[in-house]
C-alpha atoms as a PDB file:
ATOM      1  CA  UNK A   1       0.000   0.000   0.000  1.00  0.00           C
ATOM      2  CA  UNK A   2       0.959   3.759  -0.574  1.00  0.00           C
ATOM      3  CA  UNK A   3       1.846   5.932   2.657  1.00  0.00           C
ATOM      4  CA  UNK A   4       1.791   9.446   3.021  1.00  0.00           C
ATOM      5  CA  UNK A   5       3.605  11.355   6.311  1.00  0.00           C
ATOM      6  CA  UNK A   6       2.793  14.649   7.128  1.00  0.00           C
ATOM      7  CA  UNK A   7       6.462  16.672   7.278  1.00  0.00           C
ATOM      8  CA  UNK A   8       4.666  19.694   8.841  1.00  0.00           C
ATOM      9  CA  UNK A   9       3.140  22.632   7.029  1.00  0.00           C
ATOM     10  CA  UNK A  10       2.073  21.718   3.624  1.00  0.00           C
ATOM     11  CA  UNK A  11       4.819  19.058   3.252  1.00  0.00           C
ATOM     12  CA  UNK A  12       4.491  15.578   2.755  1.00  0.00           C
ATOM     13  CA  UNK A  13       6.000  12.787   1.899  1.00  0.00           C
ATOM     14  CA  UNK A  14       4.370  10.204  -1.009  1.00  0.00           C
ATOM     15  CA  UNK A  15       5.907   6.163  -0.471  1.00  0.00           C
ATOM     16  CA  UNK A  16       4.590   4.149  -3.049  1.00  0.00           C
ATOM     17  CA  UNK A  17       4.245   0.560  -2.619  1.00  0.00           C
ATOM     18  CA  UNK A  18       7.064  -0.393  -4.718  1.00  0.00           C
ATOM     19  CA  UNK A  19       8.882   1.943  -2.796  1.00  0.00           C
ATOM     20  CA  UNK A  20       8.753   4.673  -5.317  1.00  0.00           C
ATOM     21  CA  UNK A  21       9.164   7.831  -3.209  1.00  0.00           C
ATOM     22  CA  UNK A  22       8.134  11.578  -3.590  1.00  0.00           C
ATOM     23  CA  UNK A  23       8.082  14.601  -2.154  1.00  0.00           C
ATOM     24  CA  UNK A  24       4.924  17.310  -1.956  1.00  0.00           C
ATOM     25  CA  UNK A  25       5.855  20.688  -1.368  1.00  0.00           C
ATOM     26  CA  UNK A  26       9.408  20.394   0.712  1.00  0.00           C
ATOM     27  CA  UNK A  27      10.167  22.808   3.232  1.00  0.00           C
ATOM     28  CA  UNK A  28      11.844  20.478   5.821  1.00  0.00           C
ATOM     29  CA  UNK A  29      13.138  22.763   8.465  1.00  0.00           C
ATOM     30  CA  UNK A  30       9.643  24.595   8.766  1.00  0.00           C
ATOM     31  CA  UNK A  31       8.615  25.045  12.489  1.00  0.00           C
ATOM     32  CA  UNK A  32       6.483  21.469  12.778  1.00  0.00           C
ATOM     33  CA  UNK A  33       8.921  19.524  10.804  1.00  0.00           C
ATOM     34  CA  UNK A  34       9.908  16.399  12.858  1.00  0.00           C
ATOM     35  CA  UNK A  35      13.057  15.661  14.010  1.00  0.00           C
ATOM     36  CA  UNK A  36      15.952  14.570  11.884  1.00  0.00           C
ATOM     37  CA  UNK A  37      13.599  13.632   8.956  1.00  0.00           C
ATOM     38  CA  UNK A  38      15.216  12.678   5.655  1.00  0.00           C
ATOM     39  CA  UNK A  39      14.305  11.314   2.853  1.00  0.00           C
ATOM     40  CA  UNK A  40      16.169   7.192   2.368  1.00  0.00           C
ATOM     41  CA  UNK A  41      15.702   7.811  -1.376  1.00  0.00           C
ATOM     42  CA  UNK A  42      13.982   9.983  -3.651  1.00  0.00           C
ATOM     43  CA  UNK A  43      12.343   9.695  -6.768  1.00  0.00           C
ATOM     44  CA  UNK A  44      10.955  12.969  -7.782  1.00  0.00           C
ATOM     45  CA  UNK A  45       9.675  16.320  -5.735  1.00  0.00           C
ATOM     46  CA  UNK A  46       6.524  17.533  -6.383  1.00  0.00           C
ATOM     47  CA  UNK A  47       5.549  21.222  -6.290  1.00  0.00           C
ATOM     48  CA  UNK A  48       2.457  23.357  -6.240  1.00  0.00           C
ATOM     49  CA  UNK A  49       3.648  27.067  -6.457  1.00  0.00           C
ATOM     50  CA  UNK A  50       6.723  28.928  -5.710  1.00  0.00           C
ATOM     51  CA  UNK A  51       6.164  30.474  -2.209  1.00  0.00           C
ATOM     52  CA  UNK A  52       9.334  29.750   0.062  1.00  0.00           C
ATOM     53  CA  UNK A  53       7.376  27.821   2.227  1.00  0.00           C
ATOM     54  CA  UNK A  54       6.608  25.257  -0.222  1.00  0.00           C
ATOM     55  CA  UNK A  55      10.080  25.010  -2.052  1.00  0.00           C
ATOM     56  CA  UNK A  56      12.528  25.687   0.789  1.00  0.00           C
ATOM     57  CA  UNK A  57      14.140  22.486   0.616  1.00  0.00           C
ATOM     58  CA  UNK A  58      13.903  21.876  -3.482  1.00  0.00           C
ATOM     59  CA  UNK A  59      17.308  22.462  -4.543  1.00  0.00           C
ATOM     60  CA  UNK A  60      19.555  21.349  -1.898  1.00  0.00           C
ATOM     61  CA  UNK A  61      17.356  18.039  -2.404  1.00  0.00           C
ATOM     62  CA  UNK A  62      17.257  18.344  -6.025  1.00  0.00           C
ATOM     63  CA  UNK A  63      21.583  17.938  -5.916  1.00  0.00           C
ATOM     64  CA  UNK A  64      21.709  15.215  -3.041  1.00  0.00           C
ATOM     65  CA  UNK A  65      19.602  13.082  -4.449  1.00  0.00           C
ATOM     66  CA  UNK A  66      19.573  14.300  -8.610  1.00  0.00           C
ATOM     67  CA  UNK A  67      15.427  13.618  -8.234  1.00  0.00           C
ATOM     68  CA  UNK A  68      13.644  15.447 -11.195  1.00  0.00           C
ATOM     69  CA  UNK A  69      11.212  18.039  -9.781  1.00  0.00           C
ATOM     70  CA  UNK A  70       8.078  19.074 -11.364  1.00  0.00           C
ATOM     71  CA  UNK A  71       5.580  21.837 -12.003  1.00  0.00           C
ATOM     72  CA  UNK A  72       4.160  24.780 -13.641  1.00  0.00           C
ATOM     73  CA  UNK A  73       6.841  25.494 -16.560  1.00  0.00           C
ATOM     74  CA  UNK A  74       7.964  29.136 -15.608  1.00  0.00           C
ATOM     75  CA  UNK A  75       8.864  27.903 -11.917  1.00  0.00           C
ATOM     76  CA  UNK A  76      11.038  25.213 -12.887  1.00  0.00           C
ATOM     77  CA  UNK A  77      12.777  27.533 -15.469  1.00  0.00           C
ATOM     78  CA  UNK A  78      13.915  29.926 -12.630  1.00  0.00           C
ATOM     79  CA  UNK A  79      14.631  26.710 -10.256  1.00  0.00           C
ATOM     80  CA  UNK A  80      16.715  25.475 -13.057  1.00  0.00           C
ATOM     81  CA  UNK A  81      18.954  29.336 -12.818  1.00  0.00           C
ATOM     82  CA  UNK A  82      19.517  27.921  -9.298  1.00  0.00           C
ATOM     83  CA  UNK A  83      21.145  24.751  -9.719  1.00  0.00           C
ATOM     84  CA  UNK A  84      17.911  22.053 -10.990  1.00  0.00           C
ATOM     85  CA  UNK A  85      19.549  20.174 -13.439  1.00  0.00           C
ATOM     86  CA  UNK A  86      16.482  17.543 -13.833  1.00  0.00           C
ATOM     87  CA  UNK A  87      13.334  20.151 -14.010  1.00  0.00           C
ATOM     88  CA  UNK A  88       9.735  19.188 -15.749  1.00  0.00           C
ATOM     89  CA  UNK A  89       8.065  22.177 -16.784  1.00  0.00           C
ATOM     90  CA  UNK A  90       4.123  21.713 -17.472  1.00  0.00           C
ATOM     91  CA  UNK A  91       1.234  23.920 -17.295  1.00  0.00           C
ATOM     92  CA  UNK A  92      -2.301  23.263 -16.255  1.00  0.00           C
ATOM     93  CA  UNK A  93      -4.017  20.146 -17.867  1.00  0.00           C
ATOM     94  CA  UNK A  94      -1.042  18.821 -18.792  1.00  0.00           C
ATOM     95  CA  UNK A  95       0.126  15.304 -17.357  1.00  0.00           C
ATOM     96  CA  UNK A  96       3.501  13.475 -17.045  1.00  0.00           C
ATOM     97  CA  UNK A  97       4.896   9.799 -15.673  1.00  0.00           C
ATOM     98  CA  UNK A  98       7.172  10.594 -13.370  1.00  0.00           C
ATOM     99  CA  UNK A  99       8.406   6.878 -11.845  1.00  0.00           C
ATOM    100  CA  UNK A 100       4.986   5.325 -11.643  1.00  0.00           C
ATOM    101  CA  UNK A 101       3.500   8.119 -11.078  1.00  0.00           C
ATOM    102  CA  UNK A 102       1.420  10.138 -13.269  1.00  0.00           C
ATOM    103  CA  UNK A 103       0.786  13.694 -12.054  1.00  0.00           C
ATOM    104  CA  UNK A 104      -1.336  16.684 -13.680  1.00  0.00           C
ATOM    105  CA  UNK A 105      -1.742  20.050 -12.823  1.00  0.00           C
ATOM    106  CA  UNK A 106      -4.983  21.416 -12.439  1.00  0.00           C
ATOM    107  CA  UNK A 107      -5.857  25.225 -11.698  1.00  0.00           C
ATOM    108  CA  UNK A 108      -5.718  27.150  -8.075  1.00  0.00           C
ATOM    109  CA  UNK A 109      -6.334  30.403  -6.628  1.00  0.00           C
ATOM    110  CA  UNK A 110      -3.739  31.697  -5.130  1.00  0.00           C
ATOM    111  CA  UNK A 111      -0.479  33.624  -5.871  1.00  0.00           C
ATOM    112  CA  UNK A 112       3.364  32.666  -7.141  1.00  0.00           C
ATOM    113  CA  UNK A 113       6.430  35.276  -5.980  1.00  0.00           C
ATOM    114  CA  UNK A 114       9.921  35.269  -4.842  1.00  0.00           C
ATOM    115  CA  UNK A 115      12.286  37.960  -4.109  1.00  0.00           C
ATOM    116  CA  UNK A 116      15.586  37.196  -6.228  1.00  0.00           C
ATOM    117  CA  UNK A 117      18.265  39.404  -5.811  1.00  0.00           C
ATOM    118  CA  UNK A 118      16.193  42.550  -4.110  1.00  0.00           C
ATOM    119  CA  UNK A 119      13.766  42.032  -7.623  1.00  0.00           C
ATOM    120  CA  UNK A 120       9.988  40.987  -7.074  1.00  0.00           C
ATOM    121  CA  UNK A 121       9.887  37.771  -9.677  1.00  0.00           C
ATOM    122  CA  UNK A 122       6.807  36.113 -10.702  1.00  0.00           C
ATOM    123  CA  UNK A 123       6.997  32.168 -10.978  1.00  0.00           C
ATOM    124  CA  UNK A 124       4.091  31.284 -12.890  1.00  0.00           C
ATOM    125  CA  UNK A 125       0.732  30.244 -11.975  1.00  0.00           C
ATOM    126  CA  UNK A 126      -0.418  28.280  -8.549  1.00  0.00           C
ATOM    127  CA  UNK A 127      -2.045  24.639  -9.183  1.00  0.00           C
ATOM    128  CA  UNK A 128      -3.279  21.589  -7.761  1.00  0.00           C
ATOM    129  CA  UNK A 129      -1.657  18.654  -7.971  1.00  0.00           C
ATOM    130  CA  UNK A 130      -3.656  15.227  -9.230  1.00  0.00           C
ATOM    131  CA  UNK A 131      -1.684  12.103  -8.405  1.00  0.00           C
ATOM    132  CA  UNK A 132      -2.315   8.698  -9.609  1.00  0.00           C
ATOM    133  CA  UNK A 133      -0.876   5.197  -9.348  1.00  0.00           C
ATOM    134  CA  UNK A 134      -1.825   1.345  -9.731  1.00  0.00           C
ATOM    135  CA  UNK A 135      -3.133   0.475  -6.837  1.00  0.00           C
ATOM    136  CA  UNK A 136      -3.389   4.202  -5.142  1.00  0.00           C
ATOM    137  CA  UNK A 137      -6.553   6.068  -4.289  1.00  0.00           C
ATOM    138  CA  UNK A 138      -6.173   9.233  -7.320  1.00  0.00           C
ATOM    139  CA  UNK A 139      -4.984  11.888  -4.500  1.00  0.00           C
ATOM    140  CA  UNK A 140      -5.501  15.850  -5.426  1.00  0.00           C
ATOM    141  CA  UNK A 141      -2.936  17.745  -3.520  1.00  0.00           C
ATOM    142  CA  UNK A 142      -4.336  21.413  -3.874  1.00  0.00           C
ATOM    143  CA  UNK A 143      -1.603  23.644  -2.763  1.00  0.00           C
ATOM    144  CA  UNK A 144      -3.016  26.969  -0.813  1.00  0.00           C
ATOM    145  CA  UNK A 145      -5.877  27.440  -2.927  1.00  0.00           C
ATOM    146  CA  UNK A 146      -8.995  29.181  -1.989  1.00  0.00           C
ATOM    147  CA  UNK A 147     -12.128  27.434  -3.180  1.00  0.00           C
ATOM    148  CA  UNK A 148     -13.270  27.610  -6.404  1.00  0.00           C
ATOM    149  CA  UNK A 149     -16.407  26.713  -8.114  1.00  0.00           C
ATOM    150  CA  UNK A 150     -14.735  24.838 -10.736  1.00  0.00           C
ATOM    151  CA  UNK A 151     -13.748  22.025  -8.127  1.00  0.00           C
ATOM    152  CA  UNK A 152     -16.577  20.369  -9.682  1.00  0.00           C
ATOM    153  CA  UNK A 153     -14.476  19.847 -12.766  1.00  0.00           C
ATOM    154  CA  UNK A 154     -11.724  18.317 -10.911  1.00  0.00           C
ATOM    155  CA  UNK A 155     -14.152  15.940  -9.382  1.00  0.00           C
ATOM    156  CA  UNK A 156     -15.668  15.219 -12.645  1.00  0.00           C
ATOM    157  CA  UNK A 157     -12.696  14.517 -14.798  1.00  0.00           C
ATOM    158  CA  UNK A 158     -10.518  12.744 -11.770  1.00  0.00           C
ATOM    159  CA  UNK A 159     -12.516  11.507  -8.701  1.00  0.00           C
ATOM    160  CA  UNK A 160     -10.355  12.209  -6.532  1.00  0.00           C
ATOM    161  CA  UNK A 161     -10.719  10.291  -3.434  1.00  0.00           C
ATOM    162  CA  UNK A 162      -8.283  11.857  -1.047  1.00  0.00           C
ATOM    163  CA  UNK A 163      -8.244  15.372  -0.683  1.00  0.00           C
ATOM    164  CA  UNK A 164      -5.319  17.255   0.806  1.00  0.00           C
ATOM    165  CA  UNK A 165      -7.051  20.891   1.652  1.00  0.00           C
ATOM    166  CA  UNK A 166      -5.212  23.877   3.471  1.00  0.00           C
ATOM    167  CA  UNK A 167      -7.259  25.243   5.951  1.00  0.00           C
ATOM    168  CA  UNK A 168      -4.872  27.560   8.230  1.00  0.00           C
ATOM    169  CA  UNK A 169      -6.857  30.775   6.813  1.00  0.00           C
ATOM    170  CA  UNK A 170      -5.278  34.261   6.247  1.00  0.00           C
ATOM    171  CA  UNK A 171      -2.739  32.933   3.280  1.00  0.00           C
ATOM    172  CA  UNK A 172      -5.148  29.805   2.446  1.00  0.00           C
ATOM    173  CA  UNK A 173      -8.823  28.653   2.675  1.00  0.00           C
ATOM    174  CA  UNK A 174     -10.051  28.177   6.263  1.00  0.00           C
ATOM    175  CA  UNK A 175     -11.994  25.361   7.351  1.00  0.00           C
ATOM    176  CA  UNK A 176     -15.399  26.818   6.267  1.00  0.00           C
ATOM    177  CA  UNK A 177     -13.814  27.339   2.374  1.00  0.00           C
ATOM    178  CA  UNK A 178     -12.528  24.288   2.739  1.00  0.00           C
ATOM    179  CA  UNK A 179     -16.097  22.274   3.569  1.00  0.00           C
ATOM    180  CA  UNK A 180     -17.334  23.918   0.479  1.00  0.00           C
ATOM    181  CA  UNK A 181     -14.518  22.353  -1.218  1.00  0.00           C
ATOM    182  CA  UNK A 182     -15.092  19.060   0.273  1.00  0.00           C
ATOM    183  CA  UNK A 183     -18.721  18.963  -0.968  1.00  0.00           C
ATOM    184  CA  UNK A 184     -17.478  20.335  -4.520  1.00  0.00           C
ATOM    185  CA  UNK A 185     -14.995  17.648  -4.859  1.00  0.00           C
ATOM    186  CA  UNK A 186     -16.454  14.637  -2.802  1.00  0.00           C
ATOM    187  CA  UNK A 187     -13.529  12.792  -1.233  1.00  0.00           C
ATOM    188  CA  UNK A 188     -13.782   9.745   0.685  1.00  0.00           C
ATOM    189  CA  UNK A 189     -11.381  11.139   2.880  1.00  0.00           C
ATOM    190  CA  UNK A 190      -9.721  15.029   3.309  1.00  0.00           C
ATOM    191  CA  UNK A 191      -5.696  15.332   4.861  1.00  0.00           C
ATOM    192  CA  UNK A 192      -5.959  19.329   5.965  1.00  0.00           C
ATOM    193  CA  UNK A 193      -2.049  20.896   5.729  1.00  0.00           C
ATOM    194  CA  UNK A 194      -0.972  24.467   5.722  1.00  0.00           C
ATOM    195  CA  UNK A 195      -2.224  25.193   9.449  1.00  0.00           C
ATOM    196  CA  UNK A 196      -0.870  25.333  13.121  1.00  0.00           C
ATOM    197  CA  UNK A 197       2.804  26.319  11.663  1.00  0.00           C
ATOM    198  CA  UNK A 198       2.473  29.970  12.992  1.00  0.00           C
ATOM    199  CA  UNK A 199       0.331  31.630  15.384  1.00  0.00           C
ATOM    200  CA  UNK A 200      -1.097  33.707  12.334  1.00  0.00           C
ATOM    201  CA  UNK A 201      -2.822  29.981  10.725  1.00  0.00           C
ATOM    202  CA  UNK A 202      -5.710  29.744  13.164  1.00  0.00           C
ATOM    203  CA  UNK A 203      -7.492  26.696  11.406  1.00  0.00           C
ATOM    204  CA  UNK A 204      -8.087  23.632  12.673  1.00  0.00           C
ATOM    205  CA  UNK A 205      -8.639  20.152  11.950  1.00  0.00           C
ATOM    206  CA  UNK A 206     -11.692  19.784  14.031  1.00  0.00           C
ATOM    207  CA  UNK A 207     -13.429  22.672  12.869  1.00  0.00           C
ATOM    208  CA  UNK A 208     -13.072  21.154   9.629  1.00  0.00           C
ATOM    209  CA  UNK A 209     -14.448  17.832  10.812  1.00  0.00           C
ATOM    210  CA  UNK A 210     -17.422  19.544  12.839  1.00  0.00           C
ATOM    211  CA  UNK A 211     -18.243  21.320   8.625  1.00  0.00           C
ATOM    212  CA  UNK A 212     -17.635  17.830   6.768  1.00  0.00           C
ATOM    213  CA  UNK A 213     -19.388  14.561   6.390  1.00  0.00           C
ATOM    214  CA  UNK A 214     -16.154  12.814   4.520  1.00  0.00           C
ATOM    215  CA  UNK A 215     -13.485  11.424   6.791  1.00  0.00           C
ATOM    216  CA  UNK A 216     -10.907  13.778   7.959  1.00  0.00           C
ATOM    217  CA  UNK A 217      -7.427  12.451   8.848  1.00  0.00           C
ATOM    218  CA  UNK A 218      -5.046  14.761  10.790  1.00  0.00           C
ATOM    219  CA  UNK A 219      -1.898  12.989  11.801  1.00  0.00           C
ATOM    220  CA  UNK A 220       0.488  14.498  13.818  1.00  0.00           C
ATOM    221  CA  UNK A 221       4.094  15.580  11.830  1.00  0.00           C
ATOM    222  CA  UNK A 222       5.906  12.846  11.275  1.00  0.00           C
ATOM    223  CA  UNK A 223       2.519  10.546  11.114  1.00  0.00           C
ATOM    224  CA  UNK A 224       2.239   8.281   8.480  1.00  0.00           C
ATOM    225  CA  UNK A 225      -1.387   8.130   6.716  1.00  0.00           C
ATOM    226  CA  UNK A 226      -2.166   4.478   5.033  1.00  0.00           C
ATOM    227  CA  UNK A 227      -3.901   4.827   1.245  1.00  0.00           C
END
């Protein structure tokens, strides 16, 4: 069976049952990270949008362990001026096998910015993330979006059965945006990320849980989920 382990924030970690392992969104020194996490090997890193929080840890793991990394076209192309020698550049609809993994891209709400050099640089578009695999519940990993009507699409043309929703509010949905999105998208089961790391991300699991009628799973960092 697949595994996923919550790394704190919106970071995660995808094991595959052959092994096969990825990782969503790395920032693995962010204030809930666990202890002395690493990765034992690593088969591609996954990314949503280019917001330090969610690619903190992409290019020192990118050289360690020479892992391809993938996502919207423009933010690979300025990873890539930073030392990514193995970037996949896509854009929205657009799907790739990555191991035995096929991920697509699908549209979010939300923003894409760095500062480079004391210069305000746009990285492309936000997405969503839809990952599938023989024998793995089709997961959609949806990065800090807000909700957005057209959920319905994604449920239509993926059936998702695990959601993975922020719900920390201020920079992301909160738990009430991210019901609506539940009933939009109609997972078996929702993984809420992006809350708890700072004061600031007031959401909370069980505020999503008392809004839902899918299962919600909340592990604690380090805490593997079983797909």
């Amino acid at each position: 069976m697949a595994e996923l382990k919550w790394l704190g924030h919106s970071s995660f970690e995808l094991k595959l049952a052959n092994g096969e392992t990825y990782l969503l969104d790395p920032w693995l020194d962010n204030p809930k990270a666990p202890a002395g996490y690493k990765p034992e090997r690593l088969d591609g890193i996954l990314l949503s949008h280019g917001h330090g929080d969610h690619i903190g840890s992409v290019v020192a793991l990118a050289a360690e362990f020479g892992a391809p990394v993938v996502g919207i076209y423009d933010l690979i192309a300025w990873l890539e001026t930073k030392g990514v020698r193995r970037g996949l550049g896509m854009n929205k609809g657009g799907s790739a096998q990555v191991g035995s993994l096929r991920v697509t891209l699908v549209f979010a709400s939300h923003s894409s910015t760095t500062i480079d050099n004391g210069q305000f640089v746009a990285l492309g578009d936000p997405c969503g993330l839809i990952l599938a695999s023989e024998g793995m519940p089709v997961i959609y990993f949806a990065g800090d979006t807000d909700v957005f009507g057209d959920m319905r699409l994604i449920a239509e043309l993926y059936q998702p059965e695990i959601a993975m929703l922020p719900i920390g509010d201020l920079y992301t949905m909160g738990p009430r945006q991210a019901a609506l999105a539940c009933r939009l998208i109609g997972p078996k089961k929702v993984i809420p990320m992006h809350y708890g790391t700072f004061g600031a991300l007031t959401g909370t699991p069980e505020e999503l849980a008392r809004l839902v009628d899918c299962e919600v799973i909340a592990p604690e960092p380090g805490g593997v989920v079983v797909l």
